[in-house]
N, C-alpha and C. Protein backbone atom coordinates (compact mmCIF):
# COMPACT_ATOMS: atom_id res chain seq x y z
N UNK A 1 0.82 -1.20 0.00
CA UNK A 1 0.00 0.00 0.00
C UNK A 1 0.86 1.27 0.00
N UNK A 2 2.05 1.23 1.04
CA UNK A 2 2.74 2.22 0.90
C UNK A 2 3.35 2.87 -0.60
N UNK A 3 3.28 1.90 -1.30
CA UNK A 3 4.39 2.11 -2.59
C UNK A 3 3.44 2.92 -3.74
N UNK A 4 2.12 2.04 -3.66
CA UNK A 4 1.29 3.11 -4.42
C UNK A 4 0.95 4.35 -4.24
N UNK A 5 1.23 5.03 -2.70
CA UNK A 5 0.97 6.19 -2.27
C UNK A 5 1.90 7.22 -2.85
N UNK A 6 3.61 6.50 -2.56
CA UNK A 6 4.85 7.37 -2.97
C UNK A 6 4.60 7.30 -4.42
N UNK A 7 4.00 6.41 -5.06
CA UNK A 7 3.90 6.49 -6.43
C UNK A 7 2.74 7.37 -7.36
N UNK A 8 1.56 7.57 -6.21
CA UNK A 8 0.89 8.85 -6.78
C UNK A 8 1.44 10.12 -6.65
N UNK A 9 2.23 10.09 -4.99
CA UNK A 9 2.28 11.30 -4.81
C UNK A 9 3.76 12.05 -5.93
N UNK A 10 4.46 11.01 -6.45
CA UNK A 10 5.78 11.00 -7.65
C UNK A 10 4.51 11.40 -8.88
N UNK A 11 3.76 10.73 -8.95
CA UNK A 11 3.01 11.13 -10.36
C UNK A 11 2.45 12.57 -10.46
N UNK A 12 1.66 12.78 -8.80
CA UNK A 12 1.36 14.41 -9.12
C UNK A 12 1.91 15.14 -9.22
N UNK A 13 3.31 15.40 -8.67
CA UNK A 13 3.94 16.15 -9.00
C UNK A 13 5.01 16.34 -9.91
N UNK A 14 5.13 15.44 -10.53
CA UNK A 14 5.70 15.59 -11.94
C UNK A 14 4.19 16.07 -12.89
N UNK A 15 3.01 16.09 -12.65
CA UNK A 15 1.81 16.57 -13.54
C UNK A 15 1.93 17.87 -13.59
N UNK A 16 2.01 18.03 -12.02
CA UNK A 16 2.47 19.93 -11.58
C UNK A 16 3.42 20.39 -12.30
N UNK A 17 4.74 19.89 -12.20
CA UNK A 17 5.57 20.38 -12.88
C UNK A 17 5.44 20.48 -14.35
N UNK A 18 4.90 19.61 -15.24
CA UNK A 18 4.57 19.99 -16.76
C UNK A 18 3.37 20.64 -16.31
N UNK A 19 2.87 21.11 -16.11
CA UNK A 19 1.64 22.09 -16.10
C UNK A 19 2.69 23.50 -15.59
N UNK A 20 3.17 23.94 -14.92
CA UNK A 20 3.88 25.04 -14.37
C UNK A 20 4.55 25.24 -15.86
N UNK A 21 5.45 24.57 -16.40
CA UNK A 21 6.38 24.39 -17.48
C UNK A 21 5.46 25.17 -18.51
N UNK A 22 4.29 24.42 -19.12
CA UNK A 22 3.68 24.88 -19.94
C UNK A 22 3.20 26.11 -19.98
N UNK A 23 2.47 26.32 -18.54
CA UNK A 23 2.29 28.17 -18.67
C UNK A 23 3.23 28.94 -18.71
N UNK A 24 4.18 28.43 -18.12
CA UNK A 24 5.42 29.48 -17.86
C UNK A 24 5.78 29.61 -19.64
N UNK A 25 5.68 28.57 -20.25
CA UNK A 25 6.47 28.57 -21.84
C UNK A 25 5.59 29.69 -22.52
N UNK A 26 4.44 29.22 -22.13
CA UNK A 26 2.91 30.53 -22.91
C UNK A 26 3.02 31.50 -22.53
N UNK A 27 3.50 31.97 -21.66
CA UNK A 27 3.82 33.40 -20.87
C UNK A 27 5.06 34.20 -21.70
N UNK A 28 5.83 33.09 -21.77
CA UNK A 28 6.96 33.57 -22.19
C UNK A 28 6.70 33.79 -23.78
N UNK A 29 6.10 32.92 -24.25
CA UNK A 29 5.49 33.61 -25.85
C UNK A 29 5.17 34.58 -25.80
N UNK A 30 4.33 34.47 -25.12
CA UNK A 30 2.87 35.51 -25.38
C UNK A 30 3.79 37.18 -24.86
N UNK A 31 4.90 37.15 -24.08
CA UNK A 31 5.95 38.31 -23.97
C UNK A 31 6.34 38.67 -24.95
N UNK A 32 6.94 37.68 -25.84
CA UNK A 32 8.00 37.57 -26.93
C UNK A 32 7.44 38.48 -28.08
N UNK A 33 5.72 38.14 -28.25
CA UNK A 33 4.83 38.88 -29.29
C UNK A 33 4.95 39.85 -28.49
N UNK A 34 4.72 40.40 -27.66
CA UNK A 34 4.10 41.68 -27.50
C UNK A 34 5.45 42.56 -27.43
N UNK A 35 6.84 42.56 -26.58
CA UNK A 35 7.78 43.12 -27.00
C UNK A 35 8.18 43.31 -28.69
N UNK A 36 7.90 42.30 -29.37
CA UNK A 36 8.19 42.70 -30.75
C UNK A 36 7.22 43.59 -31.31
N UNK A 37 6.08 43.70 -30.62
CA UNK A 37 4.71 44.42 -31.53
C UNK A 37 4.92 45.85 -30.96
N UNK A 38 5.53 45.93 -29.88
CA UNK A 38 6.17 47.47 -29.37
C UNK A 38 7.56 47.84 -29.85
N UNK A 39 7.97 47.20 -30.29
CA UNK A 39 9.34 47.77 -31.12
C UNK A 39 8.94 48.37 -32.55
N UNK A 40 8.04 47.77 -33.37
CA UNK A 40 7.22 48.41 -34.21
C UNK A 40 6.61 49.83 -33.89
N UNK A 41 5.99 49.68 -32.75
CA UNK A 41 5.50 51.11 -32.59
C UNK A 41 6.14 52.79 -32.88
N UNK A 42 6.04 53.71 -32.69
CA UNK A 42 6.58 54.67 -32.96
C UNK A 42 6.93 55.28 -30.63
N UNK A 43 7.66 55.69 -30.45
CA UNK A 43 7.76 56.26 -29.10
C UNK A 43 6.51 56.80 -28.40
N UNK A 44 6.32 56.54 -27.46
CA UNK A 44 5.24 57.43 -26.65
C UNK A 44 5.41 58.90 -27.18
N UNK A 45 6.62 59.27 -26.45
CA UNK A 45 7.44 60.65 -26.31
C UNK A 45 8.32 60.89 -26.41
N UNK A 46 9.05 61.54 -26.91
CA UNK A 46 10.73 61.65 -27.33
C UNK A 46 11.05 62.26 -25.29
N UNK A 47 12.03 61.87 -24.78
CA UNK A 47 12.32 62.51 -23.76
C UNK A 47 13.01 64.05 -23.88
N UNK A 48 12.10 65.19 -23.22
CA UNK A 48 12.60 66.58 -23.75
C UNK A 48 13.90 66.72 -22.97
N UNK A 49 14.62 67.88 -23.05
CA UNK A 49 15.63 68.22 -22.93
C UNK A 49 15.99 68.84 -21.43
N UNK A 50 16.45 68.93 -20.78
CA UNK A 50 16.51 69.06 -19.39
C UNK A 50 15.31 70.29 -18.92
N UNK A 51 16.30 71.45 -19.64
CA UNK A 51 15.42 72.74 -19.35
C UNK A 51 14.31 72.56 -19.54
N UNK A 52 13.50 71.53 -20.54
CA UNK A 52 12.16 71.46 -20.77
C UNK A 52 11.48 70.96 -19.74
N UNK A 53 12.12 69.73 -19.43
CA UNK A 53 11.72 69.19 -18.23
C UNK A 53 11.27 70.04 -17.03
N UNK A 54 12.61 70.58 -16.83
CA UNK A 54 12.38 71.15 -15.26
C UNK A 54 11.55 72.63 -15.48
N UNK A 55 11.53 73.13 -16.59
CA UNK A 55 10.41 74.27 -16.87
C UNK A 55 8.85 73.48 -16.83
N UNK A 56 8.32 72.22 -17.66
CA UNK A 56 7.56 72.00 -17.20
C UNK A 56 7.41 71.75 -15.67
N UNK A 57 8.45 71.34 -15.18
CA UNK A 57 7.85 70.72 -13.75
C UNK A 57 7.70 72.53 -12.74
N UNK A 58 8.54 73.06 -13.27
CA UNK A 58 8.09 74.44 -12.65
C UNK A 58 6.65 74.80 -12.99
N UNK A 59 6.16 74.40 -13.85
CA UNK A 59 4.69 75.39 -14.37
C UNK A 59 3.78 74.54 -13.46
N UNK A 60 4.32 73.06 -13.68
CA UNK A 60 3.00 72.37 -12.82
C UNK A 60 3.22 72.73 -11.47
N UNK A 61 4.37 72.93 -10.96
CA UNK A 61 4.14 73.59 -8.97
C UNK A 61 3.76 74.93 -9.23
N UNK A 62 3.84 75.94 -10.16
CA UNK A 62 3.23 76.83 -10.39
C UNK A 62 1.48 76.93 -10.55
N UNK A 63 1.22 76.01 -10.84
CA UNK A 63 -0.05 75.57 -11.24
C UNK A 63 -0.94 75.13 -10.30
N UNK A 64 -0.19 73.91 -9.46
CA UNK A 64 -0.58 73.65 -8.20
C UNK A 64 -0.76 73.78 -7.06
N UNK A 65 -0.12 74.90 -7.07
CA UNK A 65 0.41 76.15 -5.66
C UNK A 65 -0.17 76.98 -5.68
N UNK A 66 -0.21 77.66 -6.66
CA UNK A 66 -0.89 78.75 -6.87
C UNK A 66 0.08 80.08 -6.59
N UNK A 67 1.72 79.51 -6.56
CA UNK A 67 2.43 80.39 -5.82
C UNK A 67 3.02 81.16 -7.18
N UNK A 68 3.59 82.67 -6.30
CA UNK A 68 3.89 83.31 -7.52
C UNK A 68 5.12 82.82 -8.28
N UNK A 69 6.09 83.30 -9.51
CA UNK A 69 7.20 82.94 -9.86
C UNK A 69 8.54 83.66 -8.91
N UNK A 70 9.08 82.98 -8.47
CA UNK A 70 10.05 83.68 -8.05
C UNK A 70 11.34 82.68 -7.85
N UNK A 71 12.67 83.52 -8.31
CA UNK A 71 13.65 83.24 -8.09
C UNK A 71 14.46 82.27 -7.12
N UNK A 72 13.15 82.21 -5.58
CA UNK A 72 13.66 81.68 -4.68
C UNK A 72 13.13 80.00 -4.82
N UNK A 73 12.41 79.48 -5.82
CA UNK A 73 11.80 78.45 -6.03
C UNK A 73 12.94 78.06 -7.35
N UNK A 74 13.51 76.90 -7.05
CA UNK A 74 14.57 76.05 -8.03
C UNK A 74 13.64 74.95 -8.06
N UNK A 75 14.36 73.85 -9.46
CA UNK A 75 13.92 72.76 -9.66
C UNK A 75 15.11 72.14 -10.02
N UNK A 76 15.58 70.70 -9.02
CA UNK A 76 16.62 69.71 -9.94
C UNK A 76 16.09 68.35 -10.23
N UNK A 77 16.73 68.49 -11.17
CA UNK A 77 16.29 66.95 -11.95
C UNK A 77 17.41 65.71 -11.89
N UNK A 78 16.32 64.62 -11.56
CA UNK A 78 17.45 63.23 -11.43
C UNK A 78 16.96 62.56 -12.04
N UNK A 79 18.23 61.87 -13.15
CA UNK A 79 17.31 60.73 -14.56
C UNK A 79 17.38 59.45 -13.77
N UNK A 80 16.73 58.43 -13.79
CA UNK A 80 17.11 57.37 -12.73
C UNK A 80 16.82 56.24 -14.05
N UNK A 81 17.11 56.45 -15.18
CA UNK A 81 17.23 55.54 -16.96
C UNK A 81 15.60 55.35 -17.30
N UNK A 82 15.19 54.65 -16.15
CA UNK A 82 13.01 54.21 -16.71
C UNK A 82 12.97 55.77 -16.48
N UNK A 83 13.24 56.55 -15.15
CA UNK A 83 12.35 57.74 -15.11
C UNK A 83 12.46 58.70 -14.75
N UNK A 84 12.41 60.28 -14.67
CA UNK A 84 13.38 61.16 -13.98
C UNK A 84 12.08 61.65 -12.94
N UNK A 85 12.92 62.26 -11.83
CA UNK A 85 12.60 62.68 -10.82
C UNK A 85 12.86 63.92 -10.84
N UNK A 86 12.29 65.38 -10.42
CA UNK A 86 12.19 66.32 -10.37
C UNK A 86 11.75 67.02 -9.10
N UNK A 87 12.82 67.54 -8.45
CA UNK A 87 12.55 68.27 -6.94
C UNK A 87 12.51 69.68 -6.79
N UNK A 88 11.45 70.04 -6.70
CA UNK A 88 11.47 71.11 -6.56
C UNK A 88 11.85 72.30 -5.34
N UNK A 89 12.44 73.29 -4.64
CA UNK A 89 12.99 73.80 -3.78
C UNK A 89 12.15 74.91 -3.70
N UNK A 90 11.92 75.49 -2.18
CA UNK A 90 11.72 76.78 -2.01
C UNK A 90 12.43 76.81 -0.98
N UNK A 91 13.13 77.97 -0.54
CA UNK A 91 13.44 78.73 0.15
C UNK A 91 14.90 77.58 0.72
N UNK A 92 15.24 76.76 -0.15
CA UNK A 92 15.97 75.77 0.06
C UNK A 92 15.53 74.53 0.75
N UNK A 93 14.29 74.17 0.82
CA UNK A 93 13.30 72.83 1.02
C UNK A 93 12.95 72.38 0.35
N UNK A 94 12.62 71.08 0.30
CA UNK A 94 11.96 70.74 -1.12
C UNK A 94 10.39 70.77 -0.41
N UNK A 95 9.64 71.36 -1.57
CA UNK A 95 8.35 71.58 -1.71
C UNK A 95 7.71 70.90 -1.96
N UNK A 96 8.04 70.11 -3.74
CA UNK A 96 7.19 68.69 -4.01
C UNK A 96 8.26 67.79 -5.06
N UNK A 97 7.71 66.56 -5.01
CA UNK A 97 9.25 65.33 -5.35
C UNK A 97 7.81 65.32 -6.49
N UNK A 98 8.44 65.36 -7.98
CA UNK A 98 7.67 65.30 -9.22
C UNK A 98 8.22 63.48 -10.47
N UNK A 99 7.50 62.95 -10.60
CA UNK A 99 7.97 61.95 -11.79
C UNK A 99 7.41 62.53 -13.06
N UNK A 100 8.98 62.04 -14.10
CA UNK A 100 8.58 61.79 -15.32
C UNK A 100 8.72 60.86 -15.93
N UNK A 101 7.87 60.56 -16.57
CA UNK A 101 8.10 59.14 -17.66
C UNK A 101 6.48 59.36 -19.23
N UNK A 102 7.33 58.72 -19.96
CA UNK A 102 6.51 58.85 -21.25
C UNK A 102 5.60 60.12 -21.32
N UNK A 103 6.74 61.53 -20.94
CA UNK A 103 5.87 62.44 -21.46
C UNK A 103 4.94 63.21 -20.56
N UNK A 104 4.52 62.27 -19.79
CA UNK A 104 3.64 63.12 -18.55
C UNK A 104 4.77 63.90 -16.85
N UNK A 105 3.83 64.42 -16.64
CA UNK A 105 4.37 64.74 -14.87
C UNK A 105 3.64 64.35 -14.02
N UNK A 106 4.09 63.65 -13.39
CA UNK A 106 3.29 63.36 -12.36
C UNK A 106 3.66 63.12 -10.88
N UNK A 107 2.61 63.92 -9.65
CA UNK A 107 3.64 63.92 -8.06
C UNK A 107 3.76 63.06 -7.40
N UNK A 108 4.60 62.78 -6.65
CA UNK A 108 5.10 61.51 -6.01
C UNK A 108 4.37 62.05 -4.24
């Protein structure tokens, strides 16, 4: 009796394992298409140029503040390769931590 037990419990899990195998292989297709069907595509957004960046990210704390323009409000920017980060300063604090990626701004 014992032997048939170790011998189901050897059979189910070698079933598991080709079942895991197989999705994992379909997954991995089904990646393979869709990275190639985005290399076709054209870019979201070209990534703008620093000053663009950090001028937009000034207009949006401008925007969202409601505060006036002034000299004492800086913005630095950190590319981190997926996405840049944008900090904005007043009075030498940071005010608000900003993301960019594909084109948009958005606050952290």
């Amino acid at each position: 009796m014992k032997k048939y037990i170790w011998i189901s419990i050897i059979f189910a899990a070698a079933v598991l394992a080709l079942v895991v195998f197989i999705l994992s292989a379909n997954q991995t297709i089904a990646l393979q298409d869709e990275v190639a069907s985005v290399r076709d595509e054209e870019p979201i957004a070209e990534a703008p140029k620093q000053d663009t960046v950090i001028s937009r990210a000034l207009d949006y704390y401008y925007e969202t503040t409601g505060d006036e323009v002034s000299d004492e409000i800086i913005a630095e920017k950190k590319n981190f390769g997926c996405h840049t980060e944008i900090y904005v300063y007043k009075d030498g604090q940071i005010e608000m931590r900003l993301y960019y990626a594909f084109g948009r701004i958005y606050e952290l």
